[in-house]
PDB file of N, CA and C in Angstrom:
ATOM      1  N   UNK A   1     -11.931   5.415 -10.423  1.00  0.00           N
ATOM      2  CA  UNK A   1     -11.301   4.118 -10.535  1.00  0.00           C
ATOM      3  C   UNK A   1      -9.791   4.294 -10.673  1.00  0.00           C
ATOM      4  N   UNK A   2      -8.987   3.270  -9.871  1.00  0.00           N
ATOM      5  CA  UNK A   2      -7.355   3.562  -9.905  1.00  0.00           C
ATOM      6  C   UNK A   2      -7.048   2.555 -10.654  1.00  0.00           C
ATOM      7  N   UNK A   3      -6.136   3.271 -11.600  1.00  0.00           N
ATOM      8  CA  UNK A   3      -5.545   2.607 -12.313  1.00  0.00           C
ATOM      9  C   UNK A   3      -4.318   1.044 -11.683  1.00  0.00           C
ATOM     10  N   UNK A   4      -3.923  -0.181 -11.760  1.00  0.00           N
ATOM     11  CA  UNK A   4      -3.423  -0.983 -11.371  1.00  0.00           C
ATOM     12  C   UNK A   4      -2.316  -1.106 -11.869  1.00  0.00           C
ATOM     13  N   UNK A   5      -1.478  -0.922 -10.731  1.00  0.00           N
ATOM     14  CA  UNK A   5       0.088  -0.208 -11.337  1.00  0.00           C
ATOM     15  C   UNK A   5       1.208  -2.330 -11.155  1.00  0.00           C
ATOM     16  N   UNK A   6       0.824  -2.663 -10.134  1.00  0.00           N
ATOM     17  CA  UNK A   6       1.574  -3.882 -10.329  1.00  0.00           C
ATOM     18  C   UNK A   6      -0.008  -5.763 -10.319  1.00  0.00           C
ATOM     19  N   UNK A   7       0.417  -6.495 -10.464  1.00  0.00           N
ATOM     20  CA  UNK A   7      -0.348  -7.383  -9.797  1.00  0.00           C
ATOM     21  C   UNK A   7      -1.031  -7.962  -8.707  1.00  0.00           C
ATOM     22  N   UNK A   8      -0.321  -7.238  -7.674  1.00  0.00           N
ATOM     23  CA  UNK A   8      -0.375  -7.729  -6.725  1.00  0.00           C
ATOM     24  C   UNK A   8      -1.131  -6.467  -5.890  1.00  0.00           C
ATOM     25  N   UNK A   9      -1.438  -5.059  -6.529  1.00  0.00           N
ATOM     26  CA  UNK A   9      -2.351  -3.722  -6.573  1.00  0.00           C
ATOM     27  C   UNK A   9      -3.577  -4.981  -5.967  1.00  0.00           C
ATOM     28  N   UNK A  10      -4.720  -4.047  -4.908  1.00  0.00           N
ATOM     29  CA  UNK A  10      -5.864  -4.626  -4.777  1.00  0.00           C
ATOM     30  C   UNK A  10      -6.440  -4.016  -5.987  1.00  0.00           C
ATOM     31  N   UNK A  11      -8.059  -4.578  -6.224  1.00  0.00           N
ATOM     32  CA  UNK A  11      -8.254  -3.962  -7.036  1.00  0.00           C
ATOM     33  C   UNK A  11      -9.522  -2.921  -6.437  1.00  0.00           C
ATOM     34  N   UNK A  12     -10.465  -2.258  -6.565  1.00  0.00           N
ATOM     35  CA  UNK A  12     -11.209  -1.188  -6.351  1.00  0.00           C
ATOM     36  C   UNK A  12     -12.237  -1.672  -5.500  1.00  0.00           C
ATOM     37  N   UNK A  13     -12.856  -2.721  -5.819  1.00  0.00           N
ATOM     38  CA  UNK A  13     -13.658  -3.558  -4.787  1.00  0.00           C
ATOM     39  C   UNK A  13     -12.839  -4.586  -4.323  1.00  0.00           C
ATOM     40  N   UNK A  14     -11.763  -4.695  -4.036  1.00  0.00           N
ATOM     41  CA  UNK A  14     -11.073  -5.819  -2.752  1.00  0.00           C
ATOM     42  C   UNK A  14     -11.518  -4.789  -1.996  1.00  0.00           C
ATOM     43  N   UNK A  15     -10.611  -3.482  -2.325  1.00  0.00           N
ATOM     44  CA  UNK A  15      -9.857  -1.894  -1.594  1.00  0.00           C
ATOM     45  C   UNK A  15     -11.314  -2.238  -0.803  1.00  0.00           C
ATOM     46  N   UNK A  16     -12.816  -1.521  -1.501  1.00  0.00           N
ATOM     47  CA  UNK A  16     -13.964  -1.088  -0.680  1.00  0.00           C
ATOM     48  C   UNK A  16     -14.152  -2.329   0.795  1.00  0.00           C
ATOM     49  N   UNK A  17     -13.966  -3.439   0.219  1.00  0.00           N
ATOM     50  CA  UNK A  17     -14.360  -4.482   0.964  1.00  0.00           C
ATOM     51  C   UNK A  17     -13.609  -4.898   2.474  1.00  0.00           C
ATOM     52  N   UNK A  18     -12.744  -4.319   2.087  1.00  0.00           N
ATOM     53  CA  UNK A  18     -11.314  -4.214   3.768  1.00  0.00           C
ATOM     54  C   UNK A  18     -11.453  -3.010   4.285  1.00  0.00           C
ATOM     55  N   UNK A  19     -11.704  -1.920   3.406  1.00  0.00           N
ATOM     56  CA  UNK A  19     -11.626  -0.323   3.957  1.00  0.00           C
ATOM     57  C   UNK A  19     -11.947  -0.053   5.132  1.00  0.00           C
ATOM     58  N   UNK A  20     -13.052  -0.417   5.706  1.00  0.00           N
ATOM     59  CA  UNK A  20     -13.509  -0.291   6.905  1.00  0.00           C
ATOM     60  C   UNK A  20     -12.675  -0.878   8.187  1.00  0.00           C
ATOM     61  N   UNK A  21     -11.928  -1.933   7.472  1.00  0.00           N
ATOM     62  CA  UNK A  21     -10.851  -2.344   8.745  1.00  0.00           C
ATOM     63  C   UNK A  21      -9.347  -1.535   9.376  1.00  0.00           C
ATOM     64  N   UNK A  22      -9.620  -0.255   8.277  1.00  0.00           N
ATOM     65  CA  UNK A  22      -8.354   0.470   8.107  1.00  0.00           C
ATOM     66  C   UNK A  22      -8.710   1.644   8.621  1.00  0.00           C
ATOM     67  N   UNK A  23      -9.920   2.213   8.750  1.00  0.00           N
ATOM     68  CA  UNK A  23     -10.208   3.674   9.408  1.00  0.00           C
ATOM     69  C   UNK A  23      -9.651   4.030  10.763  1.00  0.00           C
ATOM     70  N   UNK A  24      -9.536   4.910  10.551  1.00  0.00           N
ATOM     71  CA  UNK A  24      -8.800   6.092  11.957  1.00  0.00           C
ATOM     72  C   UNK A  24      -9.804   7.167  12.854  1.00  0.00           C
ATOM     73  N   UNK A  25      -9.656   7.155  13.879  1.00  0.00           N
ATOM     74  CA  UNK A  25     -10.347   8.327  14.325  1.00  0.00           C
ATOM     75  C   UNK A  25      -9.365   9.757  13.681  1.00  0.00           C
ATOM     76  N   UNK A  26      -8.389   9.895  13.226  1.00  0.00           N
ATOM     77  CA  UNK A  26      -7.900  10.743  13.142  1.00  0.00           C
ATOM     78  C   UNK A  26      -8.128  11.250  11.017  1.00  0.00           C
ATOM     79  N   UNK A  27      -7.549  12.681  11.006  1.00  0.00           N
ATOM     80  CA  UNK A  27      -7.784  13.159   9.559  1.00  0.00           C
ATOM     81  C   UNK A  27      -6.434  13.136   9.185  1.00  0.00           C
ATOM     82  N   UNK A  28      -6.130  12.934   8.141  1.00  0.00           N
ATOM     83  CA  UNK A  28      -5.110  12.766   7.657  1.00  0.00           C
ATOM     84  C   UNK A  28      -5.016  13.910   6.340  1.00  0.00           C
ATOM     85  N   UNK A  29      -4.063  14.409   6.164  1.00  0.00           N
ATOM     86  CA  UNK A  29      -3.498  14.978   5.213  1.00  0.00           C
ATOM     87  C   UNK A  29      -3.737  14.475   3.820  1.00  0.00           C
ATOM     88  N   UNK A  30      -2.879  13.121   3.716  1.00  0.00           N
ATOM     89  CA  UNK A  30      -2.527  12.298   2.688  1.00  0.00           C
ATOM     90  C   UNK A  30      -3.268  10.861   3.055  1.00  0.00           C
ATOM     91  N   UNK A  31      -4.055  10.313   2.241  1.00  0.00           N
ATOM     92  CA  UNK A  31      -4.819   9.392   2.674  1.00  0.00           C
ATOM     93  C   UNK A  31      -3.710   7.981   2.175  1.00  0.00           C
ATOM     94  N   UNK A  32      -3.070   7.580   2.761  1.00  0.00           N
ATOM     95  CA  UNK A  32      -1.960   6.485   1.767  1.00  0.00           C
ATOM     96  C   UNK A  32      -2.230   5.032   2.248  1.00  0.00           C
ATOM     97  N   UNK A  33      -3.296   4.935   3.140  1.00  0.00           N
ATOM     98  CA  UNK A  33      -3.304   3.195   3.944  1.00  0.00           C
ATOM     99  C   UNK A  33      -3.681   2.745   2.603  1.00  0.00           C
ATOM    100  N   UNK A  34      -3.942   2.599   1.200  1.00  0.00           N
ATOM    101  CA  UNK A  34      -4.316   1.660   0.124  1.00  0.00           C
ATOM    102  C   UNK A  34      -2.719   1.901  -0.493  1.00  0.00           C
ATOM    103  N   UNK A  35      -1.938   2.585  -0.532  1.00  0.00           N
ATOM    104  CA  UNK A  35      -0.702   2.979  -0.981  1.00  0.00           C
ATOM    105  C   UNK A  35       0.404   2.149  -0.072  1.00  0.00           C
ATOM    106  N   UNK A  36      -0.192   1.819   1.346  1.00  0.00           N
ATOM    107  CA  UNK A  36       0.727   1.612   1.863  1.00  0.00           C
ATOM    108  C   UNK A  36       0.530   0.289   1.867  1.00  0.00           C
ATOM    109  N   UNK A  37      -0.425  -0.346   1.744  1.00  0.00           N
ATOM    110  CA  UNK A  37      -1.029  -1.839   1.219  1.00  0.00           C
ATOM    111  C   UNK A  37      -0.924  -2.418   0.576  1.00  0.00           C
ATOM    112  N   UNK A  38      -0.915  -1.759  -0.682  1.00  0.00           N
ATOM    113  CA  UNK A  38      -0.125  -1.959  -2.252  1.00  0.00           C
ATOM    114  C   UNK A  38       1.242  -2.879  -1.592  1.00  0.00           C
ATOM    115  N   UNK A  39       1.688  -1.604  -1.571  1.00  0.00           N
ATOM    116  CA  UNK A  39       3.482  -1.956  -1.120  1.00  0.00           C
ATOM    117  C   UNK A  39       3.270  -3.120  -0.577  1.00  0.00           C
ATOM    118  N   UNK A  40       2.859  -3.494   0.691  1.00  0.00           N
ATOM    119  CA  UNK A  40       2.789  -4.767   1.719  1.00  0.00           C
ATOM    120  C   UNK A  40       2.991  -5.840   0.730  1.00  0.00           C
ATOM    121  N   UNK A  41       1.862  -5.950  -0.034  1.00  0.00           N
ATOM    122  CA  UNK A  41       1.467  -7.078  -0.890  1.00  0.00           C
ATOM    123  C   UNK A  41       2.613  -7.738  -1.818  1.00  0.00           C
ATOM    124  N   UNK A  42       2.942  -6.163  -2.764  1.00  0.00           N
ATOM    125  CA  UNK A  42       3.818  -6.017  -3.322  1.00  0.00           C
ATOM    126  C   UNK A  42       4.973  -7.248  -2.578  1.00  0.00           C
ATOM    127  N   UNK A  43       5.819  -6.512  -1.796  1.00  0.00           N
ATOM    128  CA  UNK A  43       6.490  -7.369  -1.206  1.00  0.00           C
ATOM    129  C   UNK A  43       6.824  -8.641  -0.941  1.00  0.00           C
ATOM    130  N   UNK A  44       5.422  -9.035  -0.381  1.00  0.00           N
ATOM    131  CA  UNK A  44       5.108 -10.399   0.079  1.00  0.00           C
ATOM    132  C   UNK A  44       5.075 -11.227  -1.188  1.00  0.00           C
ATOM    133  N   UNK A  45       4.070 -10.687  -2.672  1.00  0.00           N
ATOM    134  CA  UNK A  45       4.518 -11.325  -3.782  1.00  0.00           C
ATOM    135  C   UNK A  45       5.757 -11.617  -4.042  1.00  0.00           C
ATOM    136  N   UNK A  46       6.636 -10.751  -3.987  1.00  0.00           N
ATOM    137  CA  UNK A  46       7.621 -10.582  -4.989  1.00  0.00           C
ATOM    138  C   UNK A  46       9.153 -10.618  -4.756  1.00  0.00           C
ATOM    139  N   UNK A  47       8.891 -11.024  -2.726  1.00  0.00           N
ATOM    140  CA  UNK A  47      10.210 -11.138  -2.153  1.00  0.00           C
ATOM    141  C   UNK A  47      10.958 -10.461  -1.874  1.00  0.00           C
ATOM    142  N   UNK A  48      11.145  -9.039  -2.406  1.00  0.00           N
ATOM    143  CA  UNK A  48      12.266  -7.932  -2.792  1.00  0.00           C
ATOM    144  C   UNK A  48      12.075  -7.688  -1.191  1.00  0.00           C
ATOM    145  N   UNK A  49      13.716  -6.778  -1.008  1.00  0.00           N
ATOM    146  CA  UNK A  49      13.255  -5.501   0.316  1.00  0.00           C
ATOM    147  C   UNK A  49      12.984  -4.444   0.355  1.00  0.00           C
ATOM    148  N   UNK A  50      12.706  -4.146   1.498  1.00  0.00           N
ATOM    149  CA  UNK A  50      11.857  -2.516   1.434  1.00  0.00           C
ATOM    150  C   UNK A  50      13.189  -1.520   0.951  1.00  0.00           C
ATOM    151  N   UNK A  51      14.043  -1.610   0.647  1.00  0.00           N
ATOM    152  CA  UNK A  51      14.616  -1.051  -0.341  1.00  0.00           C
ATOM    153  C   UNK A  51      14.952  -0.938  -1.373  1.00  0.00           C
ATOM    154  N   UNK A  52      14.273  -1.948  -2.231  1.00  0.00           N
ATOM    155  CA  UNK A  52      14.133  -2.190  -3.462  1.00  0.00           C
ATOM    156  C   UNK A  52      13.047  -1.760  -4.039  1.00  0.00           C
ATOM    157  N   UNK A  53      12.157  -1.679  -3.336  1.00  0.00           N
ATOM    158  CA  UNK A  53      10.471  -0.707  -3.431  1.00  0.00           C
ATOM    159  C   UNK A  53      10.745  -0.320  -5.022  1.00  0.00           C
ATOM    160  N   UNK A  54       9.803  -0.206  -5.991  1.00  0.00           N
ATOM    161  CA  UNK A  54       9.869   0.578  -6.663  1.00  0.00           C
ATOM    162  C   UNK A  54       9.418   1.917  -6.692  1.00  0.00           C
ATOM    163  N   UNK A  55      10.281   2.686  -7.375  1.00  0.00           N
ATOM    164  CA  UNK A  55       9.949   4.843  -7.379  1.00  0.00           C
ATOM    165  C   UNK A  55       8.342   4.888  -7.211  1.00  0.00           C
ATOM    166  N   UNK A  56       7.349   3.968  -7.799  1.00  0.00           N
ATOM    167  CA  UNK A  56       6.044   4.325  -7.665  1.00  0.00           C
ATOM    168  C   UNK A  56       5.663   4.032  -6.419  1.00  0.00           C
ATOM    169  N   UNK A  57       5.885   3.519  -5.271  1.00  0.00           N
ATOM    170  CA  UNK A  57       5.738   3.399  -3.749  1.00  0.00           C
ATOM    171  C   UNK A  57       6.317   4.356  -3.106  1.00  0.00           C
ATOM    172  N   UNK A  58       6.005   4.981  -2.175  1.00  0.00           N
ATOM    173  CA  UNK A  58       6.340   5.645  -1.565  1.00  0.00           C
ATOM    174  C   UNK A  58       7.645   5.407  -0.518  1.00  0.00           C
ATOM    175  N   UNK A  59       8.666   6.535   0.149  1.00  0.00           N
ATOM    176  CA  UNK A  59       9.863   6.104   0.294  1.00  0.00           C
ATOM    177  C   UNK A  59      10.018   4.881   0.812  1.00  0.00           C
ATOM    178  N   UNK A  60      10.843   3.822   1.012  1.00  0.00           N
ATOM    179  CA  UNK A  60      10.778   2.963   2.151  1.00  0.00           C
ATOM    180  C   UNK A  60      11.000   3.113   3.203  1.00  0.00           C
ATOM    181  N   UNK A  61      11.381   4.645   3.503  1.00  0.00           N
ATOM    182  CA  UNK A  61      11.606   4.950   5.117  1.00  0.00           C
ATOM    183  C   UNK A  61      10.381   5.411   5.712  1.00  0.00           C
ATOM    184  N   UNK A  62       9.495   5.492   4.841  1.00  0.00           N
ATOM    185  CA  UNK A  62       7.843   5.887   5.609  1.00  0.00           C
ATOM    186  C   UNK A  62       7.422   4.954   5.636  1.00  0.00           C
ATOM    187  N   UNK A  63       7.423   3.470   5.197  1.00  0.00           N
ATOM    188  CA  UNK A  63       6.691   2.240   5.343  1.00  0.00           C
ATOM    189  C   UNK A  63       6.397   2.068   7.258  1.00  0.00           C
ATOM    190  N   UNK A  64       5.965   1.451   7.665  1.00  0.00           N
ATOM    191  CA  UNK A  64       5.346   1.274   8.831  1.00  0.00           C
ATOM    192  C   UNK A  64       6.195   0.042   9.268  1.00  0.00           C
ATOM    193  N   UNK A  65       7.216  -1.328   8.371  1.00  0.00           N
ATOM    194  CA  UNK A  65       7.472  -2.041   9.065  1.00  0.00           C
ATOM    195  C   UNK A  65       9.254  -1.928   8.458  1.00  0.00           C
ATOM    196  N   UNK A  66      10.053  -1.691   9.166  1.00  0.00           N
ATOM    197  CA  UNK A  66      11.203  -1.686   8.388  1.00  0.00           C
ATOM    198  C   UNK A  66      12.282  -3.003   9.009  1.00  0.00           C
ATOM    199  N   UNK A  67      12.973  -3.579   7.955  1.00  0.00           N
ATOM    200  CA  UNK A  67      13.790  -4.578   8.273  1.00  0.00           C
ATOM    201  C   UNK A  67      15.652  -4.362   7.587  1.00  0.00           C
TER     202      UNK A  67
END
């Protein structure tokens, strides 16, 4: 179980319940699509920009949508 770092965090069964819409044929190293989801949400709550991210998200230059 992951601990819920902001509000806007899914929680463990949202996560299970979408998961399947997020799979890859490919293996990944670092598994981060719930990390990188977080963030999304994050955002969309809370207005900030992807450079305001907080240190617990990962850089904002690895995010997938940059503005």
């Amino acid at each position: 179980m992951r601990q819920k770092r902001y509000s806007s965090d899914l929680t463990d069964s949202q996560w299970k319940a979408i998961k399947p819409y997020f799979q890859a044929d490919r293996r990944r190293r670092h598994d981060l699509r719930r990390d990188i989801l977080d963030a999304i949400l994050y955002l969309l709550k809370t207005g900030c920009q992807w450079r305001m991210l907080p240190g617990e998200f990962a850089p904002w230059q690895t995010m997938p949508i940059r503005g």
